[in-house]
PDB file of N, CA and C in Angstrom:
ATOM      1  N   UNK A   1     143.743  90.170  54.449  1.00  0.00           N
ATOM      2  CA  UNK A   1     142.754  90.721  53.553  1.00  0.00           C
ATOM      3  C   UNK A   1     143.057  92.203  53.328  1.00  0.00           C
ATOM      4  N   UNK A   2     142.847  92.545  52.206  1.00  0.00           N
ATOM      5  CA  UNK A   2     143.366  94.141  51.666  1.00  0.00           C
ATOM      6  C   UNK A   2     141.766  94.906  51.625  1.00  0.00           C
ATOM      7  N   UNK A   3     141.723  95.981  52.441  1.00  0.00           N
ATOM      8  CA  UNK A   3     140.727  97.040  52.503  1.00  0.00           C
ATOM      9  C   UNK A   3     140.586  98.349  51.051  1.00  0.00           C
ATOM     10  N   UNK A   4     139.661  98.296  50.238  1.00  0.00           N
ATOM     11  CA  UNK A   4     139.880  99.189  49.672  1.00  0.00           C
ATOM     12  C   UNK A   4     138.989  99.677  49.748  1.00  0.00           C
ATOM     13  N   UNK A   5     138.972 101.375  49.970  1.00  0.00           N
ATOM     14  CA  UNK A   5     137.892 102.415  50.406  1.00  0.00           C
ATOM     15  C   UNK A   5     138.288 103.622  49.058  1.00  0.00           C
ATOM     16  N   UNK A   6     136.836 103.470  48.585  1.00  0.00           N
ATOM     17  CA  UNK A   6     136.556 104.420  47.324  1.00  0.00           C
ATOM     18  C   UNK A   6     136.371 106.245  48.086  1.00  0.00           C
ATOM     19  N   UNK A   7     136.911 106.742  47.268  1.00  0.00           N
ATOM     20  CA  UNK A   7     136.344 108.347  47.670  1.00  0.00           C
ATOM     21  C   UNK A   7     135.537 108.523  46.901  1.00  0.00           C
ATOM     22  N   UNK A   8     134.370 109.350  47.042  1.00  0.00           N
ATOM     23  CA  UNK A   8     133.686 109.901  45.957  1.00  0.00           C
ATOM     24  C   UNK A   8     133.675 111.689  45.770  1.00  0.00           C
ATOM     25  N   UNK A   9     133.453 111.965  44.796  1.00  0.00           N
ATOM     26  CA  UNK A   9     133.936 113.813  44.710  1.00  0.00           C
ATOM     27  C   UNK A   9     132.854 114.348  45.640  1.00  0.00           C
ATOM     28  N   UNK A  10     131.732 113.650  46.534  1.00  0.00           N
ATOM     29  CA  UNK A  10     130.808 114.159  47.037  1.00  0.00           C
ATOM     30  C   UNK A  10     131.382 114.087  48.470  1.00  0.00           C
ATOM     31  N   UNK A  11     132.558 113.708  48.931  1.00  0.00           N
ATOM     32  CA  UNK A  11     133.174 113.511  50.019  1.00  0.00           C
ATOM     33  C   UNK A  11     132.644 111.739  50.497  1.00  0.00           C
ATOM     34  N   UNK A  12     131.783 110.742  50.081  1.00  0.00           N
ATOM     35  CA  UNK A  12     131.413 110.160  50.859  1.00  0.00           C
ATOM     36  C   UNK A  12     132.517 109.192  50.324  1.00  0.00           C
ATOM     37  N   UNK A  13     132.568 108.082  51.112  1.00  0.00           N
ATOM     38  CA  UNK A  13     133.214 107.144  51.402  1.00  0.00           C
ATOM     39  C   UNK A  13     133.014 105.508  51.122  1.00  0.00           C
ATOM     40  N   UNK A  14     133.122 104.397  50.051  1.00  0.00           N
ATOM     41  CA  UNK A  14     132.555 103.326  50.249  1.00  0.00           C
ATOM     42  C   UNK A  14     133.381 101.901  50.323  1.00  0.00           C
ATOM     43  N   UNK A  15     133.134 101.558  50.896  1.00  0.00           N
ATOM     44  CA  UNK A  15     133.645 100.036  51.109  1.00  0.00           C
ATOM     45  C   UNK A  15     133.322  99.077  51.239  1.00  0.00           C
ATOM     46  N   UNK A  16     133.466  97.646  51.051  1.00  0.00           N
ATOM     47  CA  UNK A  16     132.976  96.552  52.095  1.00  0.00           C
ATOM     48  C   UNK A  16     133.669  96.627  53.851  1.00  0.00           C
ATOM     49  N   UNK A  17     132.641  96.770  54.484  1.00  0.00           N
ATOM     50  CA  UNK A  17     133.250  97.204  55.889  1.00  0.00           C
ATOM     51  C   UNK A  17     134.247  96.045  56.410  1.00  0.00           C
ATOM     52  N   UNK A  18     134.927  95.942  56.927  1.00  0.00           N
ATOM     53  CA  UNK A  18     136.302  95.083  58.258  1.00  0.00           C
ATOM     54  C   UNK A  18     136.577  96.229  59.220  1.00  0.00           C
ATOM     55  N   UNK A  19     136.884  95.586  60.136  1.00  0.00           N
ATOM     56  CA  UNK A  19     137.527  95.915  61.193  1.00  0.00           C
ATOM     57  C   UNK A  19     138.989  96.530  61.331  1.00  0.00           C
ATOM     58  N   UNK A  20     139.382  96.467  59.849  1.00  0.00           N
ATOM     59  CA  UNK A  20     140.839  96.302  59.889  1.00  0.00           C
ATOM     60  C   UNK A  20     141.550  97.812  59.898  1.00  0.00           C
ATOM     61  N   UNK A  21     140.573  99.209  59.364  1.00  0.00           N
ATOM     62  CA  UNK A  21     140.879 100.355  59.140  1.00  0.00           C
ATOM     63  C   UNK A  21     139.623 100.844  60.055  1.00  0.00           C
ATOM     64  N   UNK A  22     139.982 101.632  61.073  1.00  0.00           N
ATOM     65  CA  UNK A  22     138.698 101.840  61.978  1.00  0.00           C
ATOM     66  C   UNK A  22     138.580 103.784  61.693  1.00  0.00           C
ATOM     67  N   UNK A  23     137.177 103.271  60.644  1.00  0.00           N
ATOM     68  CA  UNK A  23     137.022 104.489  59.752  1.00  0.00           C
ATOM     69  C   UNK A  23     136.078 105.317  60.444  1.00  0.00           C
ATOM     70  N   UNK A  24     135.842 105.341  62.123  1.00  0.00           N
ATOM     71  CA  UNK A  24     135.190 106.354  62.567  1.00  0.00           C
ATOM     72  C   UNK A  24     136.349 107.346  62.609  1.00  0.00           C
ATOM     73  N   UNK A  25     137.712 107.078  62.275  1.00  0.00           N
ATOM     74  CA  UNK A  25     138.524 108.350  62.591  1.00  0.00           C
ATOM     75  C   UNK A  25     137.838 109.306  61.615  1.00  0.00           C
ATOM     76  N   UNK A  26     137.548 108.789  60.303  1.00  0.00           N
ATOM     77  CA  UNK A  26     137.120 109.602  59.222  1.00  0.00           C
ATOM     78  C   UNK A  26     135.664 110.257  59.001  1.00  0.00           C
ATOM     79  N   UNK A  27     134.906 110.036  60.331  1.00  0.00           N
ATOM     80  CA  UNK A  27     133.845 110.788  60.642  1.00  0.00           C
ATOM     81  C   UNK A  27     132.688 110.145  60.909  1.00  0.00           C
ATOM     82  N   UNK A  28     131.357 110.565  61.374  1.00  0.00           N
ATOM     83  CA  UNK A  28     130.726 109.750  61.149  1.00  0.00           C
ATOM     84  C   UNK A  28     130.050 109.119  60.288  1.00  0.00           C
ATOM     85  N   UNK A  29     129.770 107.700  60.864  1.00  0.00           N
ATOM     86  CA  UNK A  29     129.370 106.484  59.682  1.00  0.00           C
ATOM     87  C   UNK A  29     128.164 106.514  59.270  1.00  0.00           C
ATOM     88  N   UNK A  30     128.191 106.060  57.922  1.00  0.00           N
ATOM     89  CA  UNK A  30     126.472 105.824  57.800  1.00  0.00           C
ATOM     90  C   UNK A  30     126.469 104.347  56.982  1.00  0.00           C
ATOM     91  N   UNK A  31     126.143 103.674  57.656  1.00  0.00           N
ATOM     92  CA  UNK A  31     126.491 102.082  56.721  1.00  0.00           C
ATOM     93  C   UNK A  31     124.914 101.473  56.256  1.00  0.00           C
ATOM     94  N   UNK A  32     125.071 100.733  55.182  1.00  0.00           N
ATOM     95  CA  UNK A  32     123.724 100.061  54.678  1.00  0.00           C
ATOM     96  C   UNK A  32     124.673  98.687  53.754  1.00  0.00           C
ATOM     97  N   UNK A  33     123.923  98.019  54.263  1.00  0.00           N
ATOM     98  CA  UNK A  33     124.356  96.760  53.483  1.00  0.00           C
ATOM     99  C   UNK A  33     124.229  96.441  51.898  1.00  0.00           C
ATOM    100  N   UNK A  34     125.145  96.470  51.360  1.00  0.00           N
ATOM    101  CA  UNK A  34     125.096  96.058  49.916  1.00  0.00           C
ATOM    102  C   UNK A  34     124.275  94.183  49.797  1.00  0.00           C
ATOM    103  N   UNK A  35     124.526  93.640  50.435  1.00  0.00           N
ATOM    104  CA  UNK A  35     123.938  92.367  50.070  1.00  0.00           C
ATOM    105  C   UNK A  35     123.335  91.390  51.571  1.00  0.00           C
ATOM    106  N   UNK A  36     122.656  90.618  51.188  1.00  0.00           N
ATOM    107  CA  UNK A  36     121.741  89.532  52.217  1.00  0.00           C
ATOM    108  C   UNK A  36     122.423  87.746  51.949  1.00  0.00           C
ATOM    109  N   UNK A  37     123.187  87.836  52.996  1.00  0.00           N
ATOM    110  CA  UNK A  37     123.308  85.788  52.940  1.00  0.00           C
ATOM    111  C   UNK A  37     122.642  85.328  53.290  1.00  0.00           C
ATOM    112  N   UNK A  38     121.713  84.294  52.684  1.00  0.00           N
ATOM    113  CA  UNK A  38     120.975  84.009  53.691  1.00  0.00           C
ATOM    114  C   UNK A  38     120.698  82.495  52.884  1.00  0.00           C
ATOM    115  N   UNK A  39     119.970  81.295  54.068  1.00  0.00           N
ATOM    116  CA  UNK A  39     119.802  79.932  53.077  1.00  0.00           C
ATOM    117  C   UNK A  39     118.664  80.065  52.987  1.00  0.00           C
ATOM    118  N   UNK A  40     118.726  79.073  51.442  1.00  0.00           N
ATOM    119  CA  UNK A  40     117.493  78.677  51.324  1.00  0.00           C
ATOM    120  C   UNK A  40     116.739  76.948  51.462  1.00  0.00           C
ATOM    121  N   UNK A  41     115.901  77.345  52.632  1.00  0.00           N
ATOM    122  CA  UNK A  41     115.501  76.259  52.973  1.00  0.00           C
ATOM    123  C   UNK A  41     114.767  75.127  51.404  1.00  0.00           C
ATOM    124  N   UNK A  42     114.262  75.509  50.851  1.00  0.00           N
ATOM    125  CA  UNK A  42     114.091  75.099  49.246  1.00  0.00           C
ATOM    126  C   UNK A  42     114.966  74.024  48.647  1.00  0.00           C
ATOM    127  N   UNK A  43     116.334  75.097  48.088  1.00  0.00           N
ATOM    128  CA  UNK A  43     117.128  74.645  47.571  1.00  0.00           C
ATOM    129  C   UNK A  43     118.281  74.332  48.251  1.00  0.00           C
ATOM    130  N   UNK A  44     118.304  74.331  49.268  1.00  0.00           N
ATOM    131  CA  UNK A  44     119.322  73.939  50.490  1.00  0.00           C
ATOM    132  C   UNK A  44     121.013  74.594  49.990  1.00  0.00           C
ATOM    133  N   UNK A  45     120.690  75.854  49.380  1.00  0.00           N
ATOM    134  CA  UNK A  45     121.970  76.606  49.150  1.00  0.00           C
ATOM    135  C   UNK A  45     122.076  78.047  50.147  1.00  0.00           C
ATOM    136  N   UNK A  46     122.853  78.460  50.062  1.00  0.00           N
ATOM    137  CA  UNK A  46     123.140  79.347  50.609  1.00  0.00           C
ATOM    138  C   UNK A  46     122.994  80.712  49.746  1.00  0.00           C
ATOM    139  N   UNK A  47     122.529  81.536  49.548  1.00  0.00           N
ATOM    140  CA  UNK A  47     122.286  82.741  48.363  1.00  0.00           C
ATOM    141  C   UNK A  47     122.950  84.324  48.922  1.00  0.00           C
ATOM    142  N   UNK A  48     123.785  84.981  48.008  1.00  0.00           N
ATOM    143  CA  UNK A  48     124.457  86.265  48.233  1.00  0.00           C
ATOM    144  C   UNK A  48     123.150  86.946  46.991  1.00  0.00           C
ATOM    145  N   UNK A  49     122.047  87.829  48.118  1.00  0.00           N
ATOM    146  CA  UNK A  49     121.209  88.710  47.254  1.00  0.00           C
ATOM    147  C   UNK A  49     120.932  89.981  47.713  1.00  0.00           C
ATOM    148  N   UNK A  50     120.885  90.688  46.570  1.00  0.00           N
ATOM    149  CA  UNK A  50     121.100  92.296  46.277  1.00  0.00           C
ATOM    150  C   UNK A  50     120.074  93.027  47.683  1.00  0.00           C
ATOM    151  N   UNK A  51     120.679  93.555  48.309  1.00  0.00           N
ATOM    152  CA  UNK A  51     119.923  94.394  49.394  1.00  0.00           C
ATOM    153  C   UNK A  51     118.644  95.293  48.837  1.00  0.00           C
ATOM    154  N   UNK A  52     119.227  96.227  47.956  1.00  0.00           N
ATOM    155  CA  UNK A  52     117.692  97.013  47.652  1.00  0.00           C
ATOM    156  C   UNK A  52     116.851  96.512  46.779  1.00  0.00           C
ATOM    157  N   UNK A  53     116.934  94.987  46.505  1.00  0.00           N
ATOM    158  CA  UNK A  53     115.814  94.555  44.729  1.00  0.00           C
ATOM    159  C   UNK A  53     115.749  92.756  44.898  1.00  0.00           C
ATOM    160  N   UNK A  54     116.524  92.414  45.816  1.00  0.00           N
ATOM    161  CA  UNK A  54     116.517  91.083  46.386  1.00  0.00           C
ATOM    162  C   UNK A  54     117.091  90.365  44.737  1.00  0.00           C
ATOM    163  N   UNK A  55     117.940  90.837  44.198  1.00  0.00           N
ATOM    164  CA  UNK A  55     118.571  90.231  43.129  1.00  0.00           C
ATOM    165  C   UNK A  55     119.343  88.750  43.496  1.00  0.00           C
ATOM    166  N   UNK A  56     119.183  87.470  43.273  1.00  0.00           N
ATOM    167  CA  UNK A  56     120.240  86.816  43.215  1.00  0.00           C
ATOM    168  C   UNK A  56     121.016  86.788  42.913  1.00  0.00           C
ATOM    169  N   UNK A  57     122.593  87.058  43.651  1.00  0.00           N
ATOM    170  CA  UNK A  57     123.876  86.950  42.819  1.00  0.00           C
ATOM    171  C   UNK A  57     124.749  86.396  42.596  1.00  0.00           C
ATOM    172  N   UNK A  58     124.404  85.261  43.542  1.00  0.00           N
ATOM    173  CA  UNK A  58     125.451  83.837  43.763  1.00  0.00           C
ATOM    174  C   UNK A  58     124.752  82.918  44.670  1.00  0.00           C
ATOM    175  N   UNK A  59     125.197  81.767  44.683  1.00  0.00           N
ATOM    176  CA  UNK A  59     124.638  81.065  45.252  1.00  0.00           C
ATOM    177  C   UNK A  59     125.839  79.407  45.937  1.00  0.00           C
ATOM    178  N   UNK A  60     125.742  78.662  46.688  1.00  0.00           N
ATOM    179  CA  UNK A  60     126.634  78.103  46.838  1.00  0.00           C
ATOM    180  C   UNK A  60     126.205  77.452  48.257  1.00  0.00           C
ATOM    181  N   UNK A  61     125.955  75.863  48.256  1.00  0.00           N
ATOM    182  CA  UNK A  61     126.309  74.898  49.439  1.00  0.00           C
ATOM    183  C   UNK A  61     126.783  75.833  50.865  1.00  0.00           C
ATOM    184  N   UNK A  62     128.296  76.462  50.589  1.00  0.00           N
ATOM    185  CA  UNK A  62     128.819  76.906  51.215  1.00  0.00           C
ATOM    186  C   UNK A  62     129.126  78.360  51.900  1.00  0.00           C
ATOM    187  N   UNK A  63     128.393  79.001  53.215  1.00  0.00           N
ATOM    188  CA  UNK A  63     128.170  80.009  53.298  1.00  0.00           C
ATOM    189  C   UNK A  63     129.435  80.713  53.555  1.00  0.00           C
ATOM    190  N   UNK A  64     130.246  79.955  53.789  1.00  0.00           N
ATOM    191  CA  UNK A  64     131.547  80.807  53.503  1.00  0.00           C
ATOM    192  C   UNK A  64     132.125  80.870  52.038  1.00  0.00           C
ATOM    193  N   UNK A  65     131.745  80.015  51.170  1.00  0.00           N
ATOM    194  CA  UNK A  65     132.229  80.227  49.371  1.00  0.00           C
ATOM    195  C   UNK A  65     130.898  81.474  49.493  1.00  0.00           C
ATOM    196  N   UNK A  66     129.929  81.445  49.964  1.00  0.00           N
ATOM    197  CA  UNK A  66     129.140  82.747  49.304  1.00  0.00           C
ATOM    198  C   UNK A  66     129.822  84.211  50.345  1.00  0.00           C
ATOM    199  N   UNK A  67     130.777  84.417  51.352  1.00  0.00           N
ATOM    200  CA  UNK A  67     130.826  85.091  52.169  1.00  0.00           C
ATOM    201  C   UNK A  67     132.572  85.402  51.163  1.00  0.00           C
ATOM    202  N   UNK A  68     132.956  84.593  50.848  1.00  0.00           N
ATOM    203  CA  UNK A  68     134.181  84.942  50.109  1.00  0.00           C
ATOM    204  C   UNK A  68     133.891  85.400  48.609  1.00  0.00           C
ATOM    205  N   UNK A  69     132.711  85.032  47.701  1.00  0.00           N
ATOM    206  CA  UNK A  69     132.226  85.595  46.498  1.00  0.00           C
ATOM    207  C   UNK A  69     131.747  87.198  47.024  1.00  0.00           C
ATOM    208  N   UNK A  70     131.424  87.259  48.351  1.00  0.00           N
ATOM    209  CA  UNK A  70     130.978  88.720  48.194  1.00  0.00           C
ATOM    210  C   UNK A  70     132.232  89.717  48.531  1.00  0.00           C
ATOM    211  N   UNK A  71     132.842  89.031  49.271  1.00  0.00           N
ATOM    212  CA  UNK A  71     134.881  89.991  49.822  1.00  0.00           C
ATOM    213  C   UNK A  71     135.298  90.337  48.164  1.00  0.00           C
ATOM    214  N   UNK A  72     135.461  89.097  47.100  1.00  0.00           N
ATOM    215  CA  UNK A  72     135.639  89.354  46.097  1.00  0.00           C
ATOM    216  C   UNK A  72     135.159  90.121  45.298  1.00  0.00           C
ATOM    217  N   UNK A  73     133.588  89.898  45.237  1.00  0.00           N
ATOM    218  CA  UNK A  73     132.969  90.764  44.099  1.00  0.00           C
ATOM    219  C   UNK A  73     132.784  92.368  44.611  1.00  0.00           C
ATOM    220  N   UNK A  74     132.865  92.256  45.792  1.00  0.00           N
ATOM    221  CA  UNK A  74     131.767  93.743  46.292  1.00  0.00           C
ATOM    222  C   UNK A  74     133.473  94.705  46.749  1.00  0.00           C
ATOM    223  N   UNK A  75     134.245  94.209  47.043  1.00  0.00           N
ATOM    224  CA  UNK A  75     135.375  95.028  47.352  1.00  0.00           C
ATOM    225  C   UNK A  75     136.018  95.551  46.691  1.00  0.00           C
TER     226      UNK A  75
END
């Protein structure tokens, strides 16, 4: 899996987090989750929704097809 970490001109830093680049070298962290997996007992899917507005943004049987729609979309 390929890590890509945005700079911003404000110095901060964003990514989807891994393990794979261990970015406390680059100071300390301040992390907040871009999105919520979570099922729904309802519709017996699995849902990728927006952390600050509870947006639905995918949805899928499979919580790893929704755990790989978010590596894709959010990285």
């Amino acid at each position: 899996m390929t890590s890509l970490l945005r700079f911003h001109p404000d110095g901060r830093v964003g990514c989807l987090y891994t393990e794979a680049i261990d970015l406390r070298t680059l100071g300390k962290l301040e992390v907040s989750r871009a999105t919520d997996i979570r099922f729904n007992d309802g519709t017996q899917q699995w849902e990728v929704r927006a952390a600050g507005d509870d947006r639905l943004l995918h949805s899928d049987p499979s919580r790893e097809a929704c755990l790989r729609w978010e590596r894709e979309n959010l990285s």
